[in-house]
PDB file of N, CA and C in Angstrom:
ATOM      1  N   UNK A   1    -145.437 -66.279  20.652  1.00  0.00           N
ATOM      2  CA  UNK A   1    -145.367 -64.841  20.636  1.00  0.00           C
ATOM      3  C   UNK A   1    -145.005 -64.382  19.223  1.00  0.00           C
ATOM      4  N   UNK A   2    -146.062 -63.216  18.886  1.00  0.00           N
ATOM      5  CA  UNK A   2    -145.614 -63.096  17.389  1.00  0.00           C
ATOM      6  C   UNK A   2    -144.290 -62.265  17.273  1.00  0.00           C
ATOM      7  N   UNK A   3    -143.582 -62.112  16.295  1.00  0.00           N
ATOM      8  CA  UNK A   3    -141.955 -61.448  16.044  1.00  0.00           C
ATOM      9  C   UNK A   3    -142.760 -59.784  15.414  1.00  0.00           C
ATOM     10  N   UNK A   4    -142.047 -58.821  16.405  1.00  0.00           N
ATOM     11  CA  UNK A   4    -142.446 -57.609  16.096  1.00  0.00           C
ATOM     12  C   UNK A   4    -141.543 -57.243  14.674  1.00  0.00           C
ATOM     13  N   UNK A   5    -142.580 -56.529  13.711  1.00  0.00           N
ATOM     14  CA  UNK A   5    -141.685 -55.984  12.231  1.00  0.00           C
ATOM     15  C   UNK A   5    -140.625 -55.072  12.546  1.00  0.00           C
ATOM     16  N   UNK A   6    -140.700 -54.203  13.744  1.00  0.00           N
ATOM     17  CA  UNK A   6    -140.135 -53.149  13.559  1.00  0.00           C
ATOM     18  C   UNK A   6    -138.326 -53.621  14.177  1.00  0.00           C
ATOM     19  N   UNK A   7    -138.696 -54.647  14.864  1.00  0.00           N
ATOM     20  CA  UNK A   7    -137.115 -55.453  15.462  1.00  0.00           C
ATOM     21  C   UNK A   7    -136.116 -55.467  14.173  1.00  0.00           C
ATOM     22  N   UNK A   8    -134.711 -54.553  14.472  1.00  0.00           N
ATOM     23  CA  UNK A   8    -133.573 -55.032  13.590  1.00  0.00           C
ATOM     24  C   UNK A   8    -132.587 -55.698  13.924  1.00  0.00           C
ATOM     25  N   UNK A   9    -132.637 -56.847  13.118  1.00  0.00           N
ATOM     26  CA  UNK A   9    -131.536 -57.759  13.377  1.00  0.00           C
ATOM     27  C   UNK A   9    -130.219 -57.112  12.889  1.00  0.00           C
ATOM     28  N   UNK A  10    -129.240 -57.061  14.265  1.00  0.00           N
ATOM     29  CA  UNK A  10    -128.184 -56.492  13.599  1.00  0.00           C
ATOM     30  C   UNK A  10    -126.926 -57.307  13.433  1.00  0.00           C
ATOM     31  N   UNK A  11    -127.413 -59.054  13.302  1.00  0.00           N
ATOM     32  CA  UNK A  11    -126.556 -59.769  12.891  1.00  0.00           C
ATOM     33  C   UNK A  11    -126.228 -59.592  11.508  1.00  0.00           C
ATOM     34  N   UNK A  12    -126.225 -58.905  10.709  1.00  0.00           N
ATOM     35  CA  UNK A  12    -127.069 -58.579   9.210  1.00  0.00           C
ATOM     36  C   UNK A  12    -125.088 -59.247   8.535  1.00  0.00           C
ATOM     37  N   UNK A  13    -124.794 -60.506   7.729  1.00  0.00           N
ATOM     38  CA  UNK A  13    -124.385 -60.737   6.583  1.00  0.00           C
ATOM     39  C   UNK A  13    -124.260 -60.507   5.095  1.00  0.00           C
ATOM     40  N   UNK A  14    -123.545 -59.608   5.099  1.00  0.00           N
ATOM     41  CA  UNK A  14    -123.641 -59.567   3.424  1.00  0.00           C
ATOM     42  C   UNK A  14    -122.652 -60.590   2.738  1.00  0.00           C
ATOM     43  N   UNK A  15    -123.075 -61.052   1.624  1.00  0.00           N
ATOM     44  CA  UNK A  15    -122.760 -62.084   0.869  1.00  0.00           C
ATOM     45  C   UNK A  15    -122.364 -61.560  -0.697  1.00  0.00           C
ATOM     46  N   UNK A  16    -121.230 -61.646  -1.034  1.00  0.00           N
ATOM     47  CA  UNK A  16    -120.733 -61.464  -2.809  1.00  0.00           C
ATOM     48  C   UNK A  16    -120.128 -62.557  -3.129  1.00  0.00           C
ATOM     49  N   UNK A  17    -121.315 -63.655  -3.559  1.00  0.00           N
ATOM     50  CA  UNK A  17    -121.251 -64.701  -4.451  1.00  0.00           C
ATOM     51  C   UNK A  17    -120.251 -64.804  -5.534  1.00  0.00           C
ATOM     52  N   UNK A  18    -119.732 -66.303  -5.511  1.00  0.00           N
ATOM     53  CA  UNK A  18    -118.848 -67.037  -6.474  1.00  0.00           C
ATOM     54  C   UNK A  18    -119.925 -66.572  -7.855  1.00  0.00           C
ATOM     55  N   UNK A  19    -118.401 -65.785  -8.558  1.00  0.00           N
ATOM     56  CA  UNK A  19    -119.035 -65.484 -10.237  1.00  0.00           C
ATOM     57  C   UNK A  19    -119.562 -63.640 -10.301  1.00  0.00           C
ATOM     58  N   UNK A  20    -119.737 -63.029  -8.697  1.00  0.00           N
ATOM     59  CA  UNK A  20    -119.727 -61.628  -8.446  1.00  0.00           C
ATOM     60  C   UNK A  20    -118.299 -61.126  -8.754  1.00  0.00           C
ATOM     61  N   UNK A  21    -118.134 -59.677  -9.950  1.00  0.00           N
ATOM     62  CA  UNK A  21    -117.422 -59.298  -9.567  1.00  0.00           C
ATOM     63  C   UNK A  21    -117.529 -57.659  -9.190  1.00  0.00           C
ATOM     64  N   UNK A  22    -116.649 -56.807  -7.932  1.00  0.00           N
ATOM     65  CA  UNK A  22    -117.339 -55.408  -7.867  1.00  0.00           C
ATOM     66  C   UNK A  22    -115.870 -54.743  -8.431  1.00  0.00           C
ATOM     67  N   UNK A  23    -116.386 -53.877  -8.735  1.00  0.00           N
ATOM     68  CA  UNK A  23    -114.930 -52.615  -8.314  1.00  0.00           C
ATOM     69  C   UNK A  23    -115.489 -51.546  -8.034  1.00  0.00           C
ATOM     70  N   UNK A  24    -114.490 -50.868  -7.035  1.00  0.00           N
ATOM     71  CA  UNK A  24    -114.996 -50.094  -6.518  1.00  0.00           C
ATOM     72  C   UNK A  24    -114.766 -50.393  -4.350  1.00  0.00           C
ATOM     73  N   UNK A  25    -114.854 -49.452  -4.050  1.00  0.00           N
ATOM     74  CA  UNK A  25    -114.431 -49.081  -2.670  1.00  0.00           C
ATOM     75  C   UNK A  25    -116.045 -50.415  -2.108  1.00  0.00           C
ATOM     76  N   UNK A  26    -116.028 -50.942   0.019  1.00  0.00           N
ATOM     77  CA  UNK A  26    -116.402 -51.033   0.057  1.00  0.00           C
ATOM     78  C   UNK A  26    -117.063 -50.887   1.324  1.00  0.00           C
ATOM     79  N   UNK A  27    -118.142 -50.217   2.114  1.00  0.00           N
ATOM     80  CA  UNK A  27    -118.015 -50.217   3.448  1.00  0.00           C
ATOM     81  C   UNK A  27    -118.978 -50.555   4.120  1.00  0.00           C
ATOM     82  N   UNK A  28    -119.021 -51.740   5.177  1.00  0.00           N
ATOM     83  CA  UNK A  28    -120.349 -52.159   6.280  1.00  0.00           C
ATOM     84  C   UNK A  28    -120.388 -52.223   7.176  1.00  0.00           C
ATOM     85  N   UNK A  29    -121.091 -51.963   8.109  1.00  0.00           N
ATOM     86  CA  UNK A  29    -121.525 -51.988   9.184  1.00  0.00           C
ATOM     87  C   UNK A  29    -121.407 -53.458  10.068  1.00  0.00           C
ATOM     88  N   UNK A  30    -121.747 -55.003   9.017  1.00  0.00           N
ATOM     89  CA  UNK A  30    -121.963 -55.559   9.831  1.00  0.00           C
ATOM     90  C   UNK A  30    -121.096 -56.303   8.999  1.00  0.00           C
ATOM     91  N   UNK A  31    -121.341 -58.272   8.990  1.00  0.00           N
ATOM     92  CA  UNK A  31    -120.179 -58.956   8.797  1.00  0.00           C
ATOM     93  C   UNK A  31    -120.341 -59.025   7.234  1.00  0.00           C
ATOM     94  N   UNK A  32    -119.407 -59.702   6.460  1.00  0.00           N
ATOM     95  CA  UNK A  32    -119.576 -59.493   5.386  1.00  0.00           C
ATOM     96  C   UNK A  32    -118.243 -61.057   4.686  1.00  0.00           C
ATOM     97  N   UNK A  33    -118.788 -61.517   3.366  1.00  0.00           N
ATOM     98  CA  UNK A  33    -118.600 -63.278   3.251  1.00  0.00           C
ATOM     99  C   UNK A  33    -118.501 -62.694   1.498  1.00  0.00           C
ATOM    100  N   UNK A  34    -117.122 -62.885   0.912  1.00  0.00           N
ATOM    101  CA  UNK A  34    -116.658 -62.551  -0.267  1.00  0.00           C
ATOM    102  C   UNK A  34    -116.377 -64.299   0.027  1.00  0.00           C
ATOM    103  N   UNK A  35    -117.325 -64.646  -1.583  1.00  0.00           N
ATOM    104  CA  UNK A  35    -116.741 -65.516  -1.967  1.00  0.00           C
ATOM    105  C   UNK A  35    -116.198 -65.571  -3.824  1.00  0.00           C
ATOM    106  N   UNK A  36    -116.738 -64.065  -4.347  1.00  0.00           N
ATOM    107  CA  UNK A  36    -116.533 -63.506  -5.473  1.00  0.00           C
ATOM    108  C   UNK A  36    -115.495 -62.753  -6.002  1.00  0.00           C
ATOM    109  N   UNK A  37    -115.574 -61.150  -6.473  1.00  0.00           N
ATOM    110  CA  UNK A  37    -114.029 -61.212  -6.188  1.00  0.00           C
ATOM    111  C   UNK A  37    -114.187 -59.659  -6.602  1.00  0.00           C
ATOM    112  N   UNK A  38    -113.190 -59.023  -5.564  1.00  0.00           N
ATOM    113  CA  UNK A  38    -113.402 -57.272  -5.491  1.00  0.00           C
ATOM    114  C   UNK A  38    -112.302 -56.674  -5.816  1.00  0.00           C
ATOM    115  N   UNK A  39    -112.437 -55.535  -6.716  1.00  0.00           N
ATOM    116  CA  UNK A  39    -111.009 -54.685  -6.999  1.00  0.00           C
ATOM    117  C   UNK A  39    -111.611 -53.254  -6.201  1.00  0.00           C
ATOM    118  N   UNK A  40    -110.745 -53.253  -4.784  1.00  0.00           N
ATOM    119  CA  UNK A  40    -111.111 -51.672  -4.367  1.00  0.00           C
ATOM    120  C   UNK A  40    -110.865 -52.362  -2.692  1.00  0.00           C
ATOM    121  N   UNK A  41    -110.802 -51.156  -2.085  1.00  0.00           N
ATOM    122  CA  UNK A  41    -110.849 -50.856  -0.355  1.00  0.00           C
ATOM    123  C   UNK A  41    -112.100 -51.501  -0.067  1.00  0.00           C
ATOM    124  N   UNK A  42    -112.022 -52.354   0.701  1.00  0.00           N
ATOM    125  CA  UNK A  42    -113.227 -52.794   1.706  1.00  0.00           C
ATOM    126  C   UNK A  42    -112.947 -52.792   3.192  1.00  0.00           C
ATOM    127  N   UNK A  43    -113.689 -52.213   3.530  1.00  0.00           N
ATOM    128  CA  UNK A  43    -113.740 -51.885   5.631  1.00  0.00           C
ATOM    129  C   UNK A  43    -114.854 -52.007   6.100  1.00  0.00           C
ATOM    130  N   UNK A  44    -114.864 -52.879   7.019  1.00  0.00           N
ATOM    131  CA  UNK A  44    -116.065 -53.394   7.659  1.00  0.00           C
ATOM    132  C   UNK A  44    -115.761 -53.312   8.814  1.00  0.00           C
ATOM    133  N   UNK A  45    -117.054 -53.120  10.213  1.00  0.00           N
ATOM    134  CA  UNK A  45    -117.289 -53.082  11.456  1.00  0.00           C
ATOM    135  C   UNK A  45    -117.256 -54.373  12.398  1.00  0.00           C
ATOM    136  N   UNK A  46    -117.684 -55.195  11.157  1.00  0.00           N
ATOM    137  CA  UNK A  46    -117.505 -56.372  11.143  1.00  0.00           C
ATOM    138  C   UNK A  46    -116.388 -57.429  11.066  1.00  0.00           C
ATOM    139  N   UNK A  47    -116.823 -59.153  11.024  1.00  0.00           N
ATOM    140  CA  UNK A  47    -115.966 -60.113  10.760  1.00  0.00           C
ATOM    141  C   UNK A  47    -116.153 -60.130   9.250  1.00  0.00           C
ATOM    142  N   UNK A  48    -114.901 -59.894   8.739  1.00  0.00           N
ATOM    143  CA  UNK A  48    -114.798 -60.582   7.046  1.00  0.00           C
ATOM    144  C   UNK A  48    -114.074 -62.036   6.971  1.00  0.00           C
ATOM    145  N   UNK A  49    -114.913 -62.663   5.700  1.00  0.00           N
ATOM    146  CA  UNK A  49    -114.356 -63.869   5.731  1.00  0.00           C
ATOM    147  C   UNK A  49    -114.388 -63.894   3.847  1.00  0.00           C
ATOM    148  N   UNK A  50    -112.924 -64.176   3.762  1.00  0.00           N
ATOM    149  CA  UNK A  50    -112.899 -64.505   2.153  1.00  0.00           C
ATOM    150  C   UNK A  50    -112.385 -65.931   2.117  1.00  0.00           C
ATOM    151  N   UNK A  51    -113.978 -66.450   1.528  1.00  0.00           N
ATOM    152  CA  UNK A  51    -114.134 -67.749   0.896  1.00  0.00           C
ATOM    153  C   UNK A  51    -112.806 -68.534   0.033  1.00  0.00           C
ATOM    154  N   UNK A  52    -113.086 -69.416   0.048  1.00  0.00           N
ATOM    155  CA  UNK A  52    -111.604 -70.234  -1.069  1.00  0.00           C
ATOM    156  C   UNK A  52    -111.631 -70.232  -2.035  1.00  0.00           C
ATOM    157  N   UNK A  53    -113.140 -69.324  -2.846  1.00  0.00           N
ATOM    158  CA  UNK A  53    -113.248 -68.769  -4.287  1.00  0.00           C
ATOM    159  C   UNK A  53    -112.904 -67.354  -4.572  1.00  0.00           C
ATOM    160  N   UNK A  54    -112.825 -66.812  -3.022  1.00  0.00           N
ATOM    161  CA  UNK A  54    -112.734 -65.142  -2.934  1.00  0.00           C
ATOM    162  C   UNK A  54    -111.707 -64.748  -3.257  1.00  0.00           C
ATOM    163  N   UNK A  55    -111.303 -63.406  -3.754  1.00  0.00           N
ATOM    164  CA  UNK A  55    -110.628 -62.822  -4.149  1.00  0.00           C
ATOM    165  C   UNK A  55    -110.791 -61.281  -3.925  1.00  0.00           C
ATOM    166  N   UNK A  56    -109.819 -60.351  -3.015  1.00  0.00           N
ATOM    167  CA  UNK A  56    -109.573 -59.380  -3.356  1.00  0.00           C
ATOM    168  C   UNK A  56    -108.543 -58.650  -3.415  1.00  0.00           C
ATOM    169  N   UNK A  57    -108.640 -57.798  -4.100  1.00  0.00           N
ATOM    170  CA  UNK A  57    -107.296 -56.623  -4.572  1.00  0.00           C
ATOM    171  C   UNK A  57    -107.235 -55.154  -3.980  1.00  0.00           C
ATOM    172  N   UNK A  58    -106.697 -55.058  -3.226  1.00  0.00           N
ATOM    173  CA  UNK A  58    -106.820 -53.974  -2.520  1.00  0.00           C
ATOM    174  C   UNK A  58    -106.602 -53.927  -0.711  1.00  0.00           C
ATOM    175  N   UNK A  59    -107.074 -52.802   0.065  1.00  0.00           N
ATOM    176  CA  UNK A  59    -106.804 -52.766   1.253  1.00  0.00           C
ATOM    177  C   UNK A  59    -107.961 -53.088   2.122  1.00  0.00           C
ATOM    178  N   UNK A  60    -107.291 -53.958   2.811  1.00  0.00           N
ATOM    179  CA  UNK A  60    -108.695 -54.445   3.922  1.00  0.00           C
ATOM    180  C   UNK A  60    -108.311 -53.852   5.402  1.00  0.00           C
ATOM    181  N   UNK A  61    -109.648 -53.403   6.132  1.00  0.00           N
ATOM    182  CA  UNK A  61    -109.733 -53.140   7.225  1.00  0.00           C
ATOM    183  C   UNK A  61    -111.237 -53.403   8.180  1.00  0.00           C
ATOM    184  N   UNK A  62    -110.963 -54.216   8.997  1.00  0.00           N
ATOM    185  CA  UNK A  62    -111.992 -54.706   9.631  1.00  0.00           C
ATOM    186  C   UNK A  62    -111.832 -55.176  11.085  1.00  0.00           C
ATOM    187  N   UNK A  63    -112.943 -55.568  12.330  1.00  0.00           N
ATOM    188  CA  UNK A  63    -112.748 -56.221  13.057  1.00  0.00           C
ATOM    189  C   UNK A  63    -111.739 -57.762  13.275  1.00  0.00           C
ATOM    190  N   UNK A  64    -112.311 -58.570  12.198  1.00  0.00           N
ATOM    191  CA  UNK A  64    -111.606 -59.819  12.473  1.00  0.00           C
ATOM    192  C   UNK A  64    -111.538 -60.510  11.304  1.00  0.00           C
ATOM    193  N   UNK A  65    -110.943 -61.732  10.659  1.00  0.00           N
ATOM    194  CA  UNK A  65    -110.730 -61.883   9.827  1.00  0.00           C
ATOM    195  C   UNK A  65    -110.554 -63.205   9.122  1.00  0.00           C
ATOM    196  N   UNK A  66    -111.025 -63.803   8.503  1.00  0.00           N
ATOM    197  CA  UNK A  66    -110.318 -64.982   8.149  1.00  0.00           C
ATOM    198  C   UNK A  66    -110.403 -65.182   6.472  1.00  0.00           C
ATOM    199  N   UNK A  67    -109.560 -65.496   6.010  1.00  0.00           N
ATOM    200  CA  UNK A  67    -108.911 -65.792   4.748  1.00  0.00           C
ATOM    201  C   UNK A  67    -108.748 -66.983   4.481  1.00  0.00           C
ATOM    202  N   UNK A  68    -109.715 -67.911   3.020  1.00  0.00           N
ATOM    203  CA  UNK A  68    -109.483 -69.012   2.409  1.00  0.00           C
ATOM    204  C   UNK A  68    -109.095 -68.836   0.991  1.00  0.00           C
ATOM    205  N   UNK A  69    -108.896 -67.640   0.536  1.00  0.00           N
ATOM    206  CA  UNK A  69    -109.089 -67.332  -0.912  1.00  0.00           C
ATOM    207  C   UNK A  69    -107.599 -66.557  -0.899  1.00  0.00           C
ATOM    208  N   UNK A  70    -107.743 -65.387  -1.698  1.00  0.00           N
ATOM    209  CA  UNK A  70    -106.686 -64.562  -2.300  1.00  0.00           C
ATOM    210  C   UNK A  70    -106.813 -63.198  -1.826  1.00  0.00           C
ATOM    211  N   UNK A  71    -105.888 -62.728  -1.615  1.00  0.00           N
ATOM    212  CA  UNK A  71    -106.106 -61.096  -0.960  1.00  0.00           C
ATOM    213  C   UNK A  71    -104.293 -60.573  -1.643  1.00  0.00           C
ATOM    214  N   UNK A  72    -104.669 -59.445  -2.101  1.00  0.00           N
ATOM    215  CA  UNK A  72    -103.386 -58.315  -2.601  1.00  0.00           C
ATOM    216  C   UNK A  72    -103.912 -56.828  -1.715  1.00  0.00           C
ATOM    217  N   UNK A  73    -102.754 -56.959  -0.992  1.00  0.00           N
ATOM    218  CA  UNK A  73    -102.870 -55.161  -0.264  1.00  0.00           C
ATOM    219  C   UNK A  73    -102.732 -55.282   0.744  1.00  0.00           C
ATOM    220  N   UNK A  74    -102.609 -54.640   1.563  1.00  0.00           N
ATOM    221  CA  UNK A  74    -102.760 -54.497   2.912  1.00  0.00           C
ATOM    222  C   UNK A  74    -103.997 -54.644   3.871  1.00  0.00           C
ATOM    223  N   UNK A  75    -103.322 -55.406   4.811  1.00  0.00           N
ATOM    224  CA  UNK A  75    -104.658 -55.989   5.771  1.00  0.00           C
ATOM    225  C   UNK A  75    -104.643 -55.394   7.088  1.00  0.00           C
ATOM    226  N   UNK A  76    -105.467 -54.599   8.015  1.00  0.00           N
ATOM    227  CA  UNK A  76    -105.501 -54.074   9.371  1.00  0.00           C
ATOM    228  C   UNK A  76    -106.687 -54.593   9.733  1.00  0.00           C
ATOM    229  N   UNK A  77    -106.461 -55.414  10.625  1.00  0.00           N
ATOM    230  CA  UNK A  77    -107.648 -56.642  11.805  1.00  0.00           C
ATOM    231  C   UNK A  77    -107.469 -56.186  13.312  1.00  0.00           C
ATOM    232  N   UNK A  78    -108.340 -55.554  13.621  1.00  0.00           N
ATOM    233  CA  UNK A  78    -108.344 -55.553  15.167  1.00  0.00           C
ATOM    234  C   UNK A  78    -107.898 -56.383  16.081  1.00  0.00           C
ATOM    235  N   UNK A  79    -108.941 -57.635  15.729  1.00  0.00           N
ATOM    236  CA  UNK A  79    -108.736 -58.459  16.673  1.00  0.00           C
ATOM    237  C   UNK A  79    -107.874 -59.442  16.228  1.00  0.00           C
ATOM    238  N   UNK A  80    -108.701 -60.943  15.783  1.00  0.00           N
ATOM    239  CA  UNK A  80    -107.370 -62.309  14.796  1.00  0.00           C
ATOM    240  C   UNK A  80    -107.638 -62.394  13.717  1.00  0.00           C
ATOM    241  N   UNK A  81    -106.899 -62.525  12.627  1.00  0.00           N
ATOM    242  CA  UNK A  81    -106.678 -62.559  11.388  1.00  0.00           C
ATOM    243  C   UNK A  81    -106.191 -63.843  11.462  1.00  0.00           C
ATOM    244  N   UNK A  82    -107.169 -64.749  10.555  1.00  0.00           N
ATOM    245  CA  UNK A  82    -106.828 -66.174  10.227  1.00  0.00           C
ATOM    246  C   UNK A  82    -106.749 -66.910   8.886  1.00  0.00           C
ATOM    247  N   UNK A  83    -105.367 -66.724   8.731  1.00  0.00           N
ATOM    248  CA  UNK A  83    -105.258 -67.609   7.280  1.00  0.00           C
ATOM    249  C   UNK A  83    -104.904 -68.883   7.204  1.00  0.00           C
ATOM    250  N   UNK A  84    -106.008 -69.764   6.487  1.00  0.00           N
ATOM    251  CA  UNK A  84    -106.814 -71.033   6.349  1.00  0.00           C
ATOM    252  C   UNK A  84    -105.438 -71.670   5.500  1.00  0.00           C
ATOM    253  N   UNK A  85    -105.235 -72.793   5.253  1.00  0.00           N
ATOM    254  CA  UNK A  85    -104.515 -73.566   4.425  1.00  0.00           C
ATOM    255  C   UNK A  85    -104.652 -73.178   3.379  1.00  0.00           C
ATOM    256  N   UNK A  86    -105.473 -73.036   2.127  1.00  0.00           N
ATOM    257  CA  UNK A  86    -105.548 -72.589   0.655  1.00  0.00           C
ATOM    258  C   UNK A  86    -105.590 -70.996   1.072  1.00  0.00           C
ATOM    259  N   UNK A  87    -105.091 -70.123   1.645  1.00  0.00           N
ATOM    260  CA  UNK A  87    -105.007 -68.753   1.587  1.00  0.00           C
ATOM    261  C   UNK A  87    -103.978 -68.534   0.782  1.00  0.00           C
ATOM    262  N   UNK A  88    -103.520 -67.453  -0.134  1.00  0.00           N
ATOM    263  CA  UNK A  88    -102.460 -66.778  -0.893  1.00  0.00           C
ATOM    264  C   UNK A  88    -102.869 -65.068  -0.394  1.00  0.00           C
ATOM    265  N   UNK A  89    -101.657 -64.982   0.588  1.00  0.00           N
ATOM    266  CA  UNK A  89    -102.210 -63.594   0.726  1.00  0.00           C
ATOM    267  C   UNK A  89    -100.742 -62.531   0.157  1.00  0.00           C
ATOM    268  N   UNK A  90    -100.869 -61.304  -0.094  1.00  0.00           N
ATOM    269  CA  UNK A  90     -99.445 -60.655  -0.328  1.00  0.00           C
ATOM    270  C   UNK A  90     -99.447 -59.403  -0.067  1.00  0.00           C
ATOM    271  N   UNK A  91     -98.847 -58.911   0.786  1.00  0.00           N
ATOM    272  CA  UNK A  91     -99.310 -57.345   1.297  1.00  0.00           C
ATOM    273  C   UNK A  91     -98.944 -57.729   3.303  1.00  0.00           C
ATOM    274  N   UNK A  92     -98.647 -56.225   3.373  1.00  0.00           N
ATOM    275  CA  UNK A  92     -98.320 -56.156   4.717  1.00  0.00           C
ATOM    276  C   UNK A  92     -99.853 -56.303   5.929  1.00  0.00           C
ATOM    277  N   UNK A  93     -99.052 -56.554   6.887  1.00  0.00           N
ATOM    278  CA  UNK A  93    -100.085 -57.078   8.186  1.00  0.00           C
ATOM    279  C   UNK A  93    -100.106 -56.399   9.030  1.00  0.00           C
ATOM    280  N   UNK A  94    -101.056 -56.007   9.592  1.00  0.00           N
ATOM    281  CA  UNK A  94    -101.279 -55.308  11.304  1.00  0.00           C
ATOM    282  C   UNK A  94    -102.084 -56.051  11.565  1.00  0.00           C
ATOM    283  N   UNK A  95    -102.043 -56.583  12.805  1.00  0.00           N
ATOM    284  CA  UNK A  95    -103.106 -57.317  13.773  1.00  0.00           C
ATOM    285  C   UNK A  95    -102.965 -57.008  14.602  1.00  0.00           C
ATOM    286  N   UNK A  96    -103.965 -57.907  15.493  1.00  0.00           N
ATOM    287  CA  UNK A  96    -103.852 -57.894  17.020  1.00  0.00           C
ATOM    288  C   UNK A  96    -103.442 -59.369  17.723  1.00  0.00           C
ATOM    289  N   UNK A  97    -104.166 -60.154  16.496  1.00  0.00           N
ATOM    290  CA  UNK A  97    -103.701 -61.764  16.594  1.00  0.00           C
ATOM    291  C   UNK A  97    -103.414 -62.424  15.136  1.00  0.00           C
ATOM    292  N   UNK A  98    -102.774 -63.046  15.114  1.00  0.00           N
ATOM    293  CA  UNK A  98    -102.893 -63.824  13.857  1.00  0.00           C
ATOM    294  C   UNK A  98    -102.533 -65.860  13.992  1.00  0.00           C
ATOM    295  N   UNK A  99    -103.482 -66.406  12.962  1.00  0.00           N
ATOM    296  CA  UNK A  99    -103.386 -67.843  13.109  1.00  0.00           C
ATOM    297  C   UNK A  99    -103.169 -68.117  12.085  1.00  0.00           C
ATOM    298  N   UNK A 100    -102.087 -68.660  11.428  1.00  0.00           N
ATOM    299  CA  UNK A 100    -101.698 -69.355  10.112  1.00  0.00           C
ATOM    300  C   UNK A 100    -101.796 -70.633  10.057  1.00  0.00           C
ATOM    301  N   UNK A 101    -102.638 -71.348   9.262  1.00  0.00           N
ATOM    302  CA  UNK A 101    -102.272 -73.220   9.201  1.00  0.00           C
ATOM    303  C   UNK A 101    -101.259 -72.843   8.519  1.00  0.00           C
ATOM    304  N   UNK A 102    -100.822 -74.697   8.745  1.00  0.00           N
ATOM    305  CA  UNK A 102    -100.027 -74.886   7.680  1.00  0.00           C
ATOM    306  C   UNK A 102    -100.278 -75.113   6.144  1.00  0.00           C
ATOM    307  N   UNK A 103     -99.599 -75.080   5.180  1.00  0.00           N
ATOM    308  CA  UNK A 103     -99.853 -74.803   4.013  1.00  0.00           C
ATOM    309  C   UNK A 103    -100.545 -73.326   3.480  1.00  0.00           C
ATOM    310  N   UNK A 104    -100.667 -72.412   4.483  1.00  0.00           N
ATOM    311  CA  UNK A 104    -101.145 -71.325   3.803  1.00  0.00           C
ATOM    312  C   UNK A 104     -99.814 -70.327   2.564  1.00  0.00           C
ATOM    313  N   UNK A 105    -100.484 -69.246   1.854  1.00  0.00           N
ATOM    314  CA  UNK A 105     -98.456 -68.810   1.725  1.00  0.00           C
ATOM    315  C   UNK A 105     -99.329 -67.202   1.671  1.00  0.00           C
ATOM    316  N   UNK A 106     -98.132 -66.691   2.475  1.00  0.00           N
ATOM    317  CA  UNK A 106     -98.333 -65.360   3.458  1.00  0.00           C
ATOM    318  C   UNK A 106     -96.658 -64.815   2.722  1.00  0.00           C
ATOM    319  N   UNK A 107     -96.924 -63.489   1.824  1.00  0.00           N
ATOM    320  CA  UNK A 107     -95.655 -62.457   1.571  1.00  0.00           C
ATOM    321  C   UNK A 107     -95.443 -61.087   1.886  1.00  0.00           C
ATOM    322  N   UNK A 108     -94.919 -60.978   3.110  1.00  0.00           N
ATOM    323  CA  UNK A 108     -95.198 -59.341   3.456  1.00  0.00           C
ATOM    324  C   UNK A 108     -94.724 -58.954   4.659  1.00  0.00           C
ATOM    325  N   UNK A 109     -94.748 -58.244   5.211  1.00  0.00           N
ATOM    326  CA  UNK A 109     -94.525 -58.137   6.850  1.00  0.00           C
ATOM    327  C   UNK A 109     -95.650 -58.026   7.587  1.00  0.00           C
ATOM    328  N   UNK A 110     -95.380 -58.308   8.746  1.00  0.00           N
ATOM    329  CA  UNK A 110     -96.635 -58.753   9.843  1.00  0.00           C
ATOM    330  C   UNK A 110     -96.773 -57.773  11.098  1.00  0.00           C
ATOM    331  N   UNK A 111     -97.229 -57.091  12.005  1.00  0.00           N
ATOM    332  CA  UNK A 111     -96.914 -56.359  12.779  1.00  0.00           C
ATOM    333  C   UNK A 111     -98.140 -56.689  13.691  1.00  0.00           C
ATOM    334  N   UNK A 112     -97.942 -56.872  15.243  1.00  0.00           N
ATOM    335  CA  UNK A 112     -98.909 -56.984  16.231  1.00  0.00           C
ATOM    336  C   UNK A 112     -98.492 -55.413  16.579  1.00  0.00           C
ATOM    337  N   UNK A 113    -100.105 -55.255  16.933  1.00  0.00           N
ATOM    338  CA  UNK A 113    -100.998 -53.982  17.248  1.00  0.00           C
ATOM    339  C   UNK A 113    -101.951 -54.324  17.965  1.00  0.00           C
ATOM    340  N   UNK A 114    -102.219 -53.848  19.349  1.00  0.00           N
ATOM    341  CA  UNK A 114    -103.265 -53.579  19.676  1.00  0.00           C
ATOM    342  C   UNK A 114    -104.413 -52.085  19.179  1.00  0.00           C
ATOM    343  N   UNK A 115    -103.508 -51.216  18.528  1.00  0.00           N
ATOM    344  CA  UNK A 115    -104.114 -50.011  17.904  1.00  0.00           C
ATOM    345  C   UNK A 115    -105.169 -50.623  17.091  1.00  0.00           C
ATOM    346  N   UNK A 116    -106.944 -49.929  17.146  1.00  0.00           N
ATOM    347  CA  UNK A 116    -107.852 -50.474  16.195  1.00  0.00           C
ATOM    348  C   UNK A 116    -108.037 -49.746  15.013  1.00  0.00           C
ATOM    349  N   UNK A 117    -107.830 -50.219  13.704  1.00  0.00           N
ATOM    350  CA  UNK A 117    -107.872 -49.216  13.210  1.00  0.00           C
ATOM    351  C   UNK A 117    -109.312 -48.784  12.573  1.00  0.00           C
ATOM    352  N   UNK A 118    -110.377 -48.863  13.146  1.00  0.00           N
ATOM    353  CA  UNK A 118    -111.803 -48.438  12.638  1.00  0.00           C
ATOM    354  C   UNK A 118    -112.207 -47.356  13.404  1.00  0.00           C
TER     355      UNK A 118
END
């Protein structure tokens, strides 16, 4: 069966590659994979995932979350927020869940919320 053009995939990934850098605010619809490195607000509808090259500065707000890289600011995750072993995160927390390995290093306060904030 041929694949109709007009079908939108609304799994849609955006990707900001190791060696990207933005500044500036950022906002999507769908999931979104920093493995580069952002100075500004990013809020997504989506799952964000910052890579173990990623880096950002600023306030995050999104569905769900997981962290291998660096984050400064404040983080609001709907659902679980997961920081990976090489995470350095610093800035306060709202979740709804959160999973820390060990070896991650987390500075800030943490707060469970079921409130979403998107």
């Amino acid at each position: 069966m041929a694949k109709d053009n007009n079908e939108i995939n609304l799994q849609v990934i955006n990707l900001i590659a190791k060696g990207t850098r933005i500044t500036g605010d950022i906002n999507s619809d769908g999931d979104l994979r920093v493995d580069g490195e952002i100075s500004g607000n990013l809020e997504s509808r989506g799952r964000l995932v910052i890579g173990a090259s990623g880096k950002i500065v600023g306030d995050i707000s999104c569905k769900s979350c997981e962290i291998a890289g660096a984050h400064q600011g404040k983080i609001f995750v709907a659902e679980l927020l997961s920081l990976k072993a090489s995470s350095n995160v610093t800035g306060d927390i709202t979740t709804g869940k959160l999973s820390i390995e060990p070896g991650a290093y987390f500075k800030g306060t943490c707060t469970m919320s079921d409130e979403n904030p998107l």
